[in-house]
C-alpha atoms as a PDB file:
ATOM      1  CA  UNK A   1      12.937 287.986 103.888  1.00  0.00           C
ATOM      2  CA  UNK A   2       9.697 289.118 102.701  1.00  0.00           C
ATOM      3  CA  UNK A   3       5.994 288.275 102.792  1.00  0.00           C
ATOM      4  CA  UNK A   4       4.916 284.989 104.036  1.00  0.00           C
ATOM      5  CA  UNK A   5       8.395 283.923 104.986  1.00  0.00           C
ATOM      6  CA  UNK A   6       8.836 286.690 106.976  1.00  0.00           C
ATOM      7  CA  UNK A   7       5.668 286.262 108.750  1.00  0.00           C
ATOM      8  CA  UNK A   8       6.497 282.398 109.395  1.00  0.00           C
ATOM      9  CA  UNK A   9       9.685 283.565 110.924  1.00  0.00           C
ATOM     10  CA  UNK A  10       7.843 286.235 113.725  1.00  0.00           C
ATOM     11  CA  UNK A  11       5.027 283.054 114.522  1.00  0.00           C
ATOM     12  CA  UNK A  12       7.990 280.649 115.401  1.00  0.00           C
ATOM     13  CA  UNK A  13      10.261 283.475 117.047  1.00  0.00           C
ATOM     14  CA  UNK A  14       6.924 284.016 118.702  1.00  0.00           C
ATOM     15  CA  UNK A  15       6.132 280.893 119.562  1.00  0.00           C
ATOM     16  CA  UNK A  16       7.522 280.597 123.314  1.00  0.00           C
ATOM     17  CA  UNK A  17       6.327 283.932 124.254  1.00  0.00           C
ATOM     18  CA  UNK A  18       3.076 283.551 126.227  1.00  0.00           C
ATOM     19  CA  UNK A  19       4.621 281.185 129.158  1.00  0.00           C
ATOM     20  CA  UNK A  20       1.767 279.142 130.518  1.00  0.00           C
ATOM     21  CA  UNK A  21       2.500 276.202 132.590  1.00  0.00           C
ATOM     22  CA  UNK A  22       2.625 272.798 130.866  1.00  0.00           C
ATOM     23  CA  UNK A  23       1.468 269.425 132.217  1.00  0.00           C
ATOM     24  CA  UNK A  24       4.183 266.734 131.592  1.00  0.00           C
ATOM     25  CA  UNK A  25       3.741 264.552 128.440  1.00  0.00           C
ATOM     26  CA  UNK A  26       2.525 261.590 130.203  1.00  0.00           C
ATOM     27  CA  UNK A  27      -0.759 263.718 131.159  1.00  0.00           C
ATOM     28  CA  UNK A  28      -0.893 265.064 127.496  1.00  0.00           C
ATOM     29  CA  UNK A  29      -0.707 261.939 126.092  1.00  0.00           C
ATOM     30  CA  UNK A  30      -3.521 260.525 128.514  1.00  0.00           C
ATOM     31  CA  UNK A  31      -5.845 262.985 128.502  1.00  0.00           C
ATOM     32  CA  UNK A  32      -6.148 262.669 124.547  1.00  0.00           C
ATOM     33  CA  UNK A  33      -7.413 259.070 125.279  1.00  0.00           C
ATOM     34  CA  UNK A  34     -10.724 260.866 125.400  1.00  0.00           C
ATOM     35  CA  UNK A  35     -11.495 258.362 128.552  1.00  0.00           C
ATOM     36  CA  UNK A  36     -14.885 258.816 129.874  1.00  0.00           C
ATOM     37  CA  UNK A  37     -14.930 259.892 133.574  1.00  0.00           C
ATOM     38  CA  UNK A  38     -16.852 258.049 135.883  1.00  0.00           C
ATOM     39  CA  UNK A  39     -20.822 257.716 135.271  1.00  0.00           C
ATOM     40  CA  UNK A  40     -21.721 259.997 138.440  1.00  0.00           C
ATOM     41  CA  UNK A  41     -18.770 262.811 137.034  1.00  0.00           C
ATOM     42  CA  UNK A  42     -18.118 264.729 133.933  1.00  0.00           C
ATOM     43  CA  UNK A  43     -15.300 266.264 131.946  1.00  0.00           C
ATOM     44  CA  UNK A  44     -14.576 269.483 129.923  1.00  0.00           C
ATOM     45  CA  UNK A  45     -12.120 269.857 128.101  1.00  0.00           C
ATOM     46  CA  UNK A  46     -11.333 273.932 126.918  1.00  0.00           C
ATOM     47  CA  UNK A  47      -9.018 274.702 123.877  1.00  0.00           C
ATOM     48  CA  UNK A  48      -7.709 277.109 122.307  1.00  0.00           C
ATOM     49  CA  UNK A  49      -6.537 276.959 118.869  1.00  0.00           C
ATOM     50  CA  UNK A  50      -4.977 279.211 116.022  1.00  0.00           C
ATOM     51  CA  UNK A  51      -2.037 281.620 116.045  1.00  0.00           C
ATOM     52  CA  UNK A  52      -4.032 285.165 116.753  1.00  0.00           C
ATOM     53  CA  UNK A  53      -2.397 286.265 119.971  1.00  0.00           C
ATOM     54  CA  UNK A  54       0.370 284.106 120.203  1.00  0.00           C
ATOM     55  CA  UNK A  55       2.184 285.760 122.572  1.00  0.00           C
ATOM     56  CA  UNK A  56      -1.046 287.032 125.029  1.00  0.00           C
ATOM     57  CA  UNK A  57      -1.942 283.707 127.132  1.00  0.00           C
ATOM     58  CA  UNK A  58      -6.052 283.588 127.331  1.00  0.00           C
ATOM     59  CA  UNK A  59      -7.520 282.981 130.990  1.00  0.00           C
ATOM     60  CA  UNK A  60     -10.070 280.432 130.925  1.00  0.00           C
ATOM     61  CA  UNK A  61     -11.860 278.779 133.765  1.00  0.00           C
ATOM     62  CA  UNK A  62     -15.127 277.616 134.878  1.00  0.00           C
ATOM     63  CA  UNK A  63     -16.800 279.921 136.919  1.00  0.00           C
ATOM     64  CA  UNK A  64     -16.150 279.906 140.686  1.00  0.00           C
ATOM     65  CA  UNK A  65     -14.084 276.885 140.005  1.00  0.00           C
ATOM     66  CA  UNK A  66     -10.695 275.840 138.067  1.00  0.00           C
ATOM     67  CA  UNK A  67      -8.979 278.384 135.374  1.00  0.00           C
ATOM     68  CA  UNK A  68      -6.085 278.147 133.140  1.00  0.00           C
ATOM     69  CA  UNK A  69      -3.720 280.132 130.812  1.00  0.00           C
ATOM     70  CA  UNK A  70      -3.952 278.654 127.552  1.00  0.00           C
ATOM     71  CA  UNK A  71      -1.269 280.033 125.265  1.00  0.00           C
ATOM     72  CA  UNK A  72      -2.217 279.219 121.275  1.00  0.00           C
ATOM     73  CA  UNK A  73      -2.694 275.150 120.542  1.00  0.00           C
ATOM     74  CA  UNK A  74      -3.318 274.084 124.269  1.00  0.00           C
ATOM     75  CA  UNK A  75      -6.171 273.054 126.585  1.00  0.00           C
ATOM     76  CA  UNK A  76      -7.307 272.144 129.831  1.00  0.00           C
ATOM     77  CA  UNK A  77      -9.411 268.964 130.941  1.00  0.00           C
ATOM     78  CA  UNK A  78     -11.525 269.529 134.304  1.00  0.00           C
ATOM     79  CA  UNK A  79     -13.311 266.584 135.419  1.00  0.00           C
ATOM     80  CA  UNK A  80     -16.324 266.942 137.960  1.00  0.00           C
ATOM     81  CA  UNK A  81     -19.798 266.733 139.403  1.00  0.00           C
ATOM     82  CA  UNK A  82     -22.303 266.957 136.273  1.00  0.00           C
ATOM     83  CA  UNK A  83     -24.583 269.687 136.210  1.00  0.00           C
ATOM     84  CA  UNK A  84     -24.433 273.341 134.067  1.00  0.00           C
ATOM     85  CA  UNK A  85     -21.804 275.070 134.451  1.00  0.00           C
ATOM     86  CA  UNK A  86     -20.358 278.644 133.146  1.00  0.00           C
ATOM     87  CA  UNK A  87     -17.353 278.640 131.304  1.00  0.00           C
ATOM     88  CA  UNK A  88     -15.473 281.828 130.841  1.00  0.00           C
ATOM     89  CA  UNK A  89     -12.517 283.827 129.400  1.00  0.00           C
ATOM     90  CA  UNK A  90     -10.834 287.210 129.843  1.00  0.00           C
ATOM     91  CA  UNK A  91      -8.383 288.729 127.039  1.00  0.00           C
ATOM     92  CA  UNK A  92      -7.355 292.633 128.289  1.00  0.00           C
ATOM     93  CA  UNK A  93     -10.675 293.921 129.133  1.00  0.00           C
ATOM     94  CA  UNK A  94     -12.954 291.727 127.084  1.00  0.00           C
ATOM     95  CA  UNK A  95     -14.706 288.967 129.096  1.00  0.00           C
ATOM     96  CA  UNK A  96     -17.151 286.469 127.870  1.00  0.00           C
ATOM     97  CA  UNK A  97     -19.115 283.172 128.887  1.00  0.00           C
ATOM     98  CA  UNK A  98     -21.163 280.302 127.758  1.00  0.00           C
ATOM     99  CA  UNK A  99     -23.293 277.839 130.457  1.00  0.00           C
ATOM    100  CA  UNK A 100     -22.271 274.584 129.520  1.00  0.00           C
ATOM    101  CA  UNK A 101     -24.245 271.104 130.378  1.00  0.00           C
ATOM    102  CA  UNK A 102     -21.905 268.371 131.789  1.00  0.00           C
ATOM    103  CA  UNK A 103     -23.693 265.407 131.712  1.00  0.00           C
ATOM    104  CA  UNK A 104     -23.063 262.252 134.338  1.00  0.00           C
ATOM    105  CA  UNK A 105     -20.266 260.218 132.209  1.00  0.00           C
ATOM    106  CA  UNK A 106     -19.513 262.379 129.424  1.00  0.00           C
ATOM    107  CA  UNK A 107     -17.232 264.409 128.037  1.00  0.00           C
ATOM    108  CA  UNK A 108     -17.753 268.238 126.670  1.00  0.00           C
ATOM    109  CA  UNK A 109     -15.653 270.448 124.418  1.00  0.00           C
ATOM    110  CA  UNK A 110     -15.118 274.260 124.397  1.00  0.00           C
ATOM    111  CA  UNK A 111     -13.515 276.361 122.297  1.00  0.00           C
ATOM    112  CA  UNK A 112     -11.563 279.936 123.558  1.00  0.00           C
ATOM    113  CA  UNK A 113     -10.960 281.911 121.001  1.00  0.00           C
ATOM    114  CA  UNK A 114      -8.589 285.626 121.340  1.00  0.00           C
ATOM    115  CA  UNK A 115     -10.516 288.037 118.668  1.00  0.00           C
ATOM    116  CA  UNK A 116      -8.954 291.264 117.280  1.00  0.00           C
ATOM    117  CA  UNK A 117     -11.076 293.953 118.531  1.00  0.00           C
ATOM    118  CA  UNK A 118     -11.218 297.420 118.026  1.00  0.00           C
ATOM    119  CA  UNK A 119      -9.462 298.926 121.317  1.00  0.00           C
ATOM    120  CA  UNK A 120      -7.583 295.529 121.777  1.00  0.00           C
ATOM    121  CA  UNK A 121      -8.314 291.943 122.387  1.00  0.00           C
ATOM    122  CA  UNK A 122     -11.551 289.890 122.608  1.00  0.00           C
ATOM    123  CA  UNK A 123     -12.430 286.689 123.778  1.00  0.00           C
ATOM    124  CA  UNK A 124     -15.175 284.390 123.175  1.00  0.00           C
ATOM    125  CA  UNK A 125     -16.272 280.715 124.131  1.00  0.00           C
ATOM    126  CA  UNK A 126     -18.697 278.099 122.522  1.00  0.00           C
ATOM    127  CA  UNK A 127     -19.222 274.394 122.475  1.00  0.00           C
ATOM    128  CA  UNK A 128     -17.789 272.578 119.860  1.00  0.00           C
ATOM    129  CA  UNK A 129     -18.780 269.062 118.687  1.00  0.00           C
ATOM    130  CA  UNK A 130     -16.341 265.641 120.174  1.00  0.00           C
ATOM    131  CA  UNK A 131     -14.810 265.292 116.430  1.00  0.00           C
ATOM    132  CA  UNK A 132     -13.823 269.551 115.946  1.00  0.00           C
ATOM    133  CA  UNK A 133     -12.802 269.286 119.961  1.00  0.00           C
ATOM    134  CA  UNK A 134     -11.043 265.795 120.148  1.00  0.00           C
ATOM    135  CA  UNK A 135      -9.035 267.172 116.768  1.00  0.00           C
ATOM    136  CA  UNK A 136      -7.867 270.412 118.462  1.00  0.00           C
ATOM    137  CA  UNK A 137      -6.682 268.709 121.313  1.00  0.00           C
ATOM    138  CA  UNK A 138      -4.686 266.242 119.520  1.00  0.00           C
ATOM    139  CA  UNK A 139      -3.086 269.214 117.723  1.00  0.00           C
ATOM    140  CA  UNK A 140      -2.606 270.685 121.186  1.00  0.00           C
ATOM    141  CA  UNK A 141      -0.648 270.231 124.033  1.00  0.00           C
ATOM    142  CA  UNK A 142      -2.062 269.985 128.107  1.00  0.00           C
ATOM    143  CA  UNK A 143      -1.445 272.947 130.428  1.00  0.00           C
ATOM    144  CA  UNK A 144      -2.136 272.377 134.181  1.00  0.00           C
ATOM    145  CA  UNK A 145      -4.810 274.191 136.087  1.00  0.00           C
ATOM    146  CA  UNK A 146      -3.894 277.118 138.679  1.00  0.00           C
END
């Protein structure tokens, strides 16, 4: 095996290796309804997308509140009180944030993304528009919080 078919082979003999705990497909399946929470709450919904990393799980979480190992193609929806809050993620040593505005019966979508970096991994999070974040988490499955 050579080339491309070679490197397809190591992503799906790879593709079990960062163990992050899943929600059951009843809660994937709702969450992608993309239901509004109520009008005096928000959501968030984090994602991480792409094969970099594959077997490194990212921590994600919202500053002093709910995180999250999200291994490549999964998320996390958080739903509540509206307001700004910090979301953040943590790859080796790298660590990075972005305040976020949650807004009273909405729903918000960050990216996580695991960088290659010169002494090892990076991480880095950014609000995404609803059509890039609803599309990654369709292509994604739900992990539970911790």
């Amino acid at each position: 095996m050579h080339g491309k078919g070679l490197t397809l082979a190591l992503l799906l003999a790879l593709g079990g290796c960062a163990n992050v705990p899943m929600a059951d497909p009843q809660a994937d399946q709702q969450a992608k309804l993309f239901e509004r929470p109520d009008p005096d709450r928000g959501a968030v919904y984090i994602f991480r997308r792409g094969w970099f990393g594959v077997a490194r799980p990212l921590d994600v979480g919202i500053v002093n509140g709910v995180s999250a190992k999200l291994a490549s193609n999964t998320y996390v929806r958080v739903d509540g009180p509206p307001g700004q809050i910090e979301v953040g993620c943590a790859a080796g040593d790298s660590k990075s944030s972005a305040q976020v505005d949650i807004a009273p019966g909405r729903v918000t979508y960050v990216q996580a993304d695991m960088t290659a970096g010169l002494w090892g991994p990076h991480c880095q999070v950014a609000e995404v528009t609803p059509e890039q974040g609803q599309a990654a988490v369709r292509a994604s499955k739900r992990v539970e919080p911790q």
